[in-house]
N, C-alpha and C. Protein backbone atom coordinates (compact mmCIF):
# COMPACT_ATOMS: atom_id res chain seq x y z
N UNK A 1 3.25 -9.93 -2.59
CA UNK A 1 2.10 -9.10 -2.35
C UNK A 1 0.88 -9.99 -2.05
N UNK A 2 0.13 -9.56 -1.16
CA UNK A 2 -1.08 -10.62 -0.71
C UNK A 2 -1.94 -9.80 -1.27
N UNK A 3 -2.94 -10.73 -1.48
CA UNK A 3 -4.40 -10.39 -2.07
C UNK A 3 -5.61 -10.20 -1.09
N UNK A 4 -6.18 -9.34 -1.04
CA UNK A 4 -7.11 -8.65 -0.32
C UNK A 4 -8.79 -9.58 -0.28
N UNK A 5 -9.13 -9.62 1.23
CA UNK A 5 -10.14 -10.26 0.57
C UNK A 5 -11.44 -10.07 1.86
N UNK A 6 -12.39 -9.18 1.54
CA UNK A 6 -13.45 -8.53 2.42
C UNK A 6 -14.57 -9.71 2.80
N UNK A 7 -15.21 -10.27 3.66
CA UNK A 7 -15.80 -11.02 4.62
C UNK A 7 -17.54 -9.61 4.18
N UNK A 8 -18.54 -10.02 3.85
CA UNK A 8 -19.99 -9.32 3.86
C UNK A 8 -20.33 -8.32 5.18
N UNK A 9 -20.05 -9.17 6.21
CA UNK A 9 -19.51 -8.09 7.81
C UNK A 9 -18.82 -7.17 7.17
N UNK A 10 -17.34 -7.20 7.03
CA UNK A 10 -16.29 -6.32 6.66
C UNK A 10 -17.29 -4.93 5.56
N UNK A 11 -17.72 -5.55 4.53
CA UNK A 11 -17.95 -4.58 3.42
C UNK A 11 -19.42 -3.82 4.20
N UNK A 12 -19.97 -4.46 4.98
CA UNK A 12 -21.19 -3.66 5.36
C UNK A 12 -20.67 -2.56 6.64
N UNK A 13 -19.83 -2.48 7.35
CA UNK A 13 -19.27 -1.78 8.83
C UNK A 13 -18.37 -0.87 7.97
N UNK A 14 -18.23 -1.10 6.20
CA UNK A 14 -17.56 0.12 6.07
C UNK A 14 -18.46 0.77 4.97
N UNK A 15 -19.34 0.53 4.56
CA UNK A 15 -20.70 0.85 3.84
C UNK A 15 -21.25 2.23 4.96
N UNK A 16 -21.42 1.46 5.88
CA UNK A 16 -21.80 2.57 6.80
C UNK A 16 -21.00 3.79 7.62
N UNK A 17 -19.89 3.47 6.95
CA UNK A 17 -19.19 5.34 7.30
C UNK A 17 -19.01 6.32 6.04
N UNK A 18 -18.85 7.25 6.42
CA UNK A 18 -18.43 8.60 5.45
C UNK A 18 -17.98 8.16 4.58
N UNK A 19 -18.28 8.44 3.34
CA UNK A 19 -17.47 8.19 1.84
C UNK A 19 -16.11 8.66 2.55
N UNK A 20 -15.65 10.01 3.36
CA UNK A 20 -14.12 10.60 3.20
C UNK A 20 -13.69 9.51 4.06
N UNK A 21 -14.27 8.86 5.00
CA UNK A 21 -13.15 8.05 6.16
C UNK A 21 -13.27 6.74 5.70
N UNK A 22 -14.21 6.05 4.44
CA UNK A 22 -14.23 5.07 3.72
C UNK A 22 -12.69 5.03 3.06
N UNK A 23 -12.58 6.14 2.11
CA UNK A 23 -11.50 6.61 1.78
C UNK A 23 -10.31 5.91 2.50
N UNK A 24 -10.18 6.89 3.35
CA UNK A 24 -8.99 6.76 3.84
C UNK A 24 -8.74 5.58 4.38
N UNK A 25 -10.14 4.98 5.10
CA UNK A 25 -9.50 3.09 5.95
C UNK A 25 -8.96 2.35 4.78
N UNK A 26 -9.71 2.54 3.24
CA UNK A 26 -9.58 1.24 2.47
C UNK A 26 -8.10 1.85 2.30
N UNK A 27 -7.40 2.99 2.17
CA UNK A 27 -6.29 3.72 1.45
C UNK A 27 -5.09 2.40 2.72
N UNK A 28 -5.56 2.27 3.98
CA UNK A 28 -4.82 2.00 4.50
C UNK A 28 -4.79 0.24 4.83
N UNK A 29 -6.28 -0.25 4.43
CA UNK A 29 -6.06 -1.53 4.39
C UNK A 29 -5.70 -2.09 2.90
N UNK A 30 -5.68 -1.58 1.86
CA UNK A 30 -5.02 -1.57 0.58
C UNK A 30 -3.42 -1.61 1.29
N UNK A 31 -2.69 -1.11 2.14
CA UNK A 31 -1.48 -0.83 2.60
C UNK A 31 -0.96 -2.70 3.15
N UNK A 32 -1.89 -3.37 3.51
CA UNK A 32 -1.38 -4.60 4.05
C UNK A 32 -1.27 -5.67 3.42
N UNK A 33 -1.37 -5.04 1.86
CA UNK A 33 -1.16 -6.53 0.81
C UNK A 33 0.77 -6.09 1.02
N UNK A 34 1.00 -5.50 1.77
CA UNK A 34 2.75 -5.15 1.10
C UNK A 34 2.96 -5.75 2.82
N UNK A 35 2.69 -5.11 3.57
CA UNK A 35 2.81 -5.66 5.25
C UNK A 35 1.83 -6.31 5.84
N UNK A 36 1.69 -7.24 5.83
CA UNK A 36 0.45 -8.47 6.70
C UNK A 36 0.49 -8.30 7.81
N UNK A 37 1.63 -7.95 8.41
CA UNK A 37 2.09 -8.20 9.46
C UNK A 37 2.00 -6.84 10.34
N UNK A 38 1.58 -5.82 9.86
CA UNK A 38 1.67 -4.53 10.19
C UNK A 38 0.74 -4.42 11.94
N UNK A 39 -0.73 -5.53 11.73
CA UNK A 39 -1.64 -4.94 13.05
C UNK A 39 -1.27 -5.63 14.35
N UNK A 40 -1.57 -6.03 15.17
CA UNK A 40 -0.99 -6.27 16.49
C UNK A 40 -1.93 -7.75 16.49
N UNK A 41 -0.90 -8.66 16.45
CA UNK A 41 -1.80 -10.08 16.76
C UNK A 41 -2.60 -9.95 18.34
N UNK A 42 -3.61 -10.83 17.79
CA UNK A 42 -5.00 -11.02 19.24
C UNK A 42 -4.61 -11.67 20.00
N UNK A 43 -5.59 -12.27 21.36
CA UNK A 43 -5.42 -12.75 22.29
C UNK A 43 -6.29 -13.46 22.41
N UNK A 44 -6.62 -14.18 23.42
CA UNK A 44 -7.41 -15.40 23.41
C UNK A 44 -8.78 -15.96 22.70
N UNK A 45 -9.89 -15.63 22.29
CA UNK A 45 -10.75 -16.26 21.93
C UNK A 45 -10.39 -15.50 19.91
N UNK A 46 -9.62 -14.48 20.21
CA UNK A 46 -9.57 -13.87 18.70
C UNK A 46 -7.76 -13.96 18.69
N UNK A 47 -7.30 -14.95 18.65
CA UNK A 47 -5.79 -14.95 18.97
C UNK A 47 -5.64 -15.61 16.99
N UNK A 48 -6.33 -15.51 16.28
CA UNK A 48 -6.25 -15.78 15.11
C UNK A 48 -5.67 -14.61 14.30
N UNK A 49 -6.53 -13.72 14.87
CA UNK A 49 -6.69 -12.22 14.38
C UNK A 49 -5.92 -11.22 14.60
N UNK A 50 -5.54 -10.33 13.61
CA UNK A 50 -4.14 -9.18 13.64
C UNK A 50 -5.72 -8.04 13.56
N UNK A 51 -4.97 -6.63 14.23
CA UNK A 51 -6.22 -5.97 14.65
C UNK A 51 -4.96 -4.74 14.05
N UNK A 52 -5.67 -4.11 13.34
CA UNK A 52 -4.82 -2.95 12.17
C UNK A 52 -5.49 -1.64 12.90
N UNK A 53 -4.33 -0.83 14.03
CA UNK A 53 -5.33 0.42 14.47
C UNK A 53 -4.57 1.60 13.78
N UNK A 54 -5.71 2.34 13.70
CA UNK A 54 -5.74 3.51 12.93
C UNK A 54 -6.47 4.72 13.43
N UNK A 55 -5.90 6.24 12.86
CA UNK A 55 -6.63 7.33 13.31
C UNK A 55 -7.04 8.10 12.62
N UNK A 56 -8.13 8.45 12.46
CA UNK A 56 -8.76 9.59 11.54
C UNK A 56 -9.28 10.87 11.78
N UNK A 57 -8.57 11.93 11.94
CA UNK A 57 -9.20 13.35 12.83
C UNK A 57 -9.57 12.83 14.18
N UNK A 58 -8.77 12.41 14.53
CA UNK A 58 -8.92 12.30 16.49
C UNK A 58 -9.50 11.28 16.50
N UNK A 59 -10.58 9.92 15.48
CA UNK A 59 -11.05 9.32 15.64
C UNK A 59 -10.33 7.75 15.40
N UNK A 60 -10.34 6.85 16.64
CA UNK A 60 -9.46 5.48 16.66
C UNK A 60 -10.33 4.56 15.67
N UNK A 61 -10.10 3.99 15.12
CA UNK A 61 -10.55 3.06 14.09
C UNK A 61 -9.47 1.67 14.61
N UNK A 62 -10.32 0.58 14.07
CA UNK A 62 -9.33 -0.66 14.14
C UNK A 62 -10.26 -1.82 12.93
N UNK A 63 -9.24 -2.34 12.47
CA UNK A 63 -9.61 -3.59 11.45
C UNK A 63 -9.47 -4.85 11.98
N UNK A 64 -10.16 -5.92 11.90
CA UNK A 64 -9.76 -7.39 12.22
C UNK A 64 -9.84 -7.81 11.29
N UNK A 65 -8.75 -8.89 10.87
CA UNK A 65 -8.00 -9.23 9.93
C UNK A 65 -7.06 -10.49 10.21
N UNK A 66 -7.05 -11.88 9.20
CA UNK A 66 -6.55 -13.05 9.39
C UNK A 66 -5.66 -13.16 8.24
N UNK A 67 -4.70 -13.42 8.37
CA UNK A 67 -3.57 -13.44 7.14
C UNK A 67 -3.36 -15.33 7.03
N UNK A 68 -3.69 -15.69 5.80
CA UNK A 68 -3.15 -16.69 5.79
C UNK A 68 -1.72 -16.94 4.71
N UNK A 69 -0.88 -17.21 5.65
CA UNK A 69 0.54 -17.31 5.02
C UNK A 69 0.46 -17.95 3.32
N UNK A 70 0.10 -19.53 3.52
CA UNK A 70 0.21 -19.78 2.23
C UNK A 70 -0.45 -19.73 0.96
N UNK A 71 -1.43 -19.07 1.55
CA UNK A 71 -2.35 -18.43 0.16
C UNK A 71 -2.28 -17.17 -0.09
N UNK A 72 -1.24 -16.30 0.63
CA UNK A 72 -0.45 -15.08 0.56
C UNK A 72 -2.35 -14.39 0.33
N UNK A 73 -3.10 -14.84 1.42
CA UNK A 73 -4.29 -13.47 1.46
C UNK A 73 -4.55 -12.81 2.48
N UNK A 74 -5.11 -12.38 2.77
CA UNK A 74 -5.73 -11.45 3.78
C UNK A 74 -7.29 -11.53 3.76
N UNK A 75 -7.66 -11.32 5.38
CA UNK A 75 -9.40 -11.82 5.44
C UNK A 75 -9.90 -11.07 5.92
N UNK A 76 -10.07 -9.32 5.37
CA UNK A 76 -10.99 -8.46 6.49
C UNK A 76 -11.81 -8.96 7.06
N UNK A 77 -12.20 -9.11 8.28
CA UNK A 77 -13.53 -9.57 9.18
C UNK A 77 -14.39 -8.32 9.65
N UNK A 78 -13.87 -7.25 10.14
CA UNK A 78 -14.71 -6.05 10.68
C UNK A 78 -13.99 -4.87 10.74
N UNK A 79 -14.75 -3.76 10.37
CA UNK A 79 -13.86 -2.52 10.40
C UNK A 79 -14.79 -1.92 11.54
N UNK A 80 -14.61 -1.11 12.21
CA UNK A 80 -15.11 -0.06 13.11
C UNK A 80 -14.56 1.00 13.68
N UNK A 81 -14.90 1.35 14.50
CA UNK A 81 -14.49 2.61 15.83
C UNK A 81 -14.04 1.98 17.00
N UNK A 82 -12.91 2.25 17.83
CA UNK A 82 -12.64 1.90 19.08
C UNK A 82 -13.57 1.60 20.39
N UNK A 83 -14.85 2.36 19.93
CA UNK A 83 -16.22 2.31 20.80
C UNK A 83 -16.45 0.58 20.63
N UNK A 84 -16.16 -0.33 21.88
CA UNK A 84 -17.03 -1.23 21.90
C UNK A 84 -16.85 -2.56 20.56
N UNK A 85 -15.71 -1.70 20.07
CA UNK A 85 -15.14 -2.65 19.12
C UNK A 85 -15.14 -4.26 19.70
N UNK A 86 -14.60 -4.85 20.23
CA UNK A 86 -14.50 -6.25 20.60
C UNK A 86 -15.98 -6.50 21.07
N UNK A 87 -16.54 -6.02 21.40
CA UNK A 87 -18.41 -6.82 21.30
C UNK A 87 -18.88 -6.76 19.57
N UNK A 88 -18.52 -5.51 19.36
CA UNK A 88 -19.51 -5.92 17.93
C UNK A 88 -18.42 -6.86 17.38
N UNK A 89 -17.12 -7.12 17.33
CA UNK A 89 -16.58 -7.44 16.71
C UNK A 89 -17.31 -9.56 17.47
N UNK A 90 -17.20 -9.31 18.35
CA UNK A 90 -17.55 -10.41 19.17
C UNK A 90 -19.03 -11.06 18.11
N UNK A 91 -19.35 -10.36 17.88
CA UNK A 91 -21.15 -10.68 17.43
C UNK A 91 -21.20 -10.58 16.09
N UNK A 92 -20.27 -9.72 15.29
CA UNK A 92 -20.41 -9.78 14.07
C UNK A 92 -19.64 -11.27 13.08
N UNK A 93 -18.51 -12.35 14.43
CA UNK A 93 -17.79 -13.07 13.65
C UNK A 93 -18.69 -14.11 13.83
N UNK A 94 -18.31 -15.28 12.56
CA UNK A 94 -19.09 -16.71 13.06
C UNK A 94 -18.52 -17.43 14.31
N UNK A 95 -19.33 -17.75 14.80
CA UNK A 95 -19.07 -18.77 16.01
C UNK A 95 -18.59 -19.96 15.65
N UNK A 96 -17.38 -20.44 16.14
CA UNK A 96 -17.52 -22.17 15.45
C UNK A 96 -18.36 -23.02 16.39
N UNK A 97 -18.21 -23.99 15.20
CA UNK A 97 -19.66 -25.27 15.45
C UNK A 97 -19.40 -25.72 16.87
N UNK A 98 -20.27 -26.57 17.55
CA UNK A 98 -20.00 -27.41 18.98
C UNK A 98 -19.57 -28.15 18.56
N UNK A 99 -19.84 -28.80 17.00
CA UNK A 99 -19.21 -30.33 16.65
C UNK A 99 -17.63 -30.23 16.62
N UNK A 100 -17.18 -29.05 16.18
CA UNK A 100 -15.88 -29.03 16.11
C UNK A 100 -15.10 -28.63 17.27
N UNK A 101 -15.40 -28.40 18.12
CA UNK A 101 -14.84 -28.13 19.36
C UNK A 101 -14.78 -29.57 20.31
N UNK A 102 -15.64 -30.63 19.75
CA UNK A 102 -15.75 -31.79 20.53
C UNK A 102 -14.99 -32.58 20.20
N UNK A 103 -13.94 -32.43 18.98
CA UNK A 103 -13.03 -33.48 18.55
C UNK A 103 -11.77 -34.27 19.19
């Protein structure tokens, strides 16, 4: 079982929905300490990231999320709505450094 573990982004993008659809996302990201593996791995600049989609009364939801194998955790990064998801998601992650890209 992996251990759950919310990013200040993560806990604030779900601060700001409905107590009932709060509910239900955490009901279902509580669901990925048993399957890590459950969201659809990313692609290029977020190819780190498993993206957990979900529906709530007609409404698409998606989670970004980094599983690291040997510390059996999980790293919510952003919860939202299908609206425009990959920009906020784009703006809400840290950027890495220039120093580390120059190595």
């Amino acid at each position: 079982m992996y251990t759950l573990v919310t990013t200040p982004a993560a806990r604030k993008s779900i601060r700001k929905l409905p107590k009932h659809i709060q509910s239900y996302l955490k009901q279902e990201l509580f669901a990925l300490s048993e399957h890590p593996d459950k969201g659809k791995r990313l692609h290029g600049e977020f190819k780190y990231l498993h993206s957990l989609r979900m529906v709530f009364r007609g409404t698409h939801y998606r989670a970004a999320y980094e599983v690291d194998y040997e510390a059996q955790e999980i790293t919510i990064h952003f919860v939202g709505t299908r609206e425009n998801y990959y920009v906020d998601l784009k703006r809400k992650l840290p950027q890495p450094s220039k120093a580390s890209n120059q190595l």
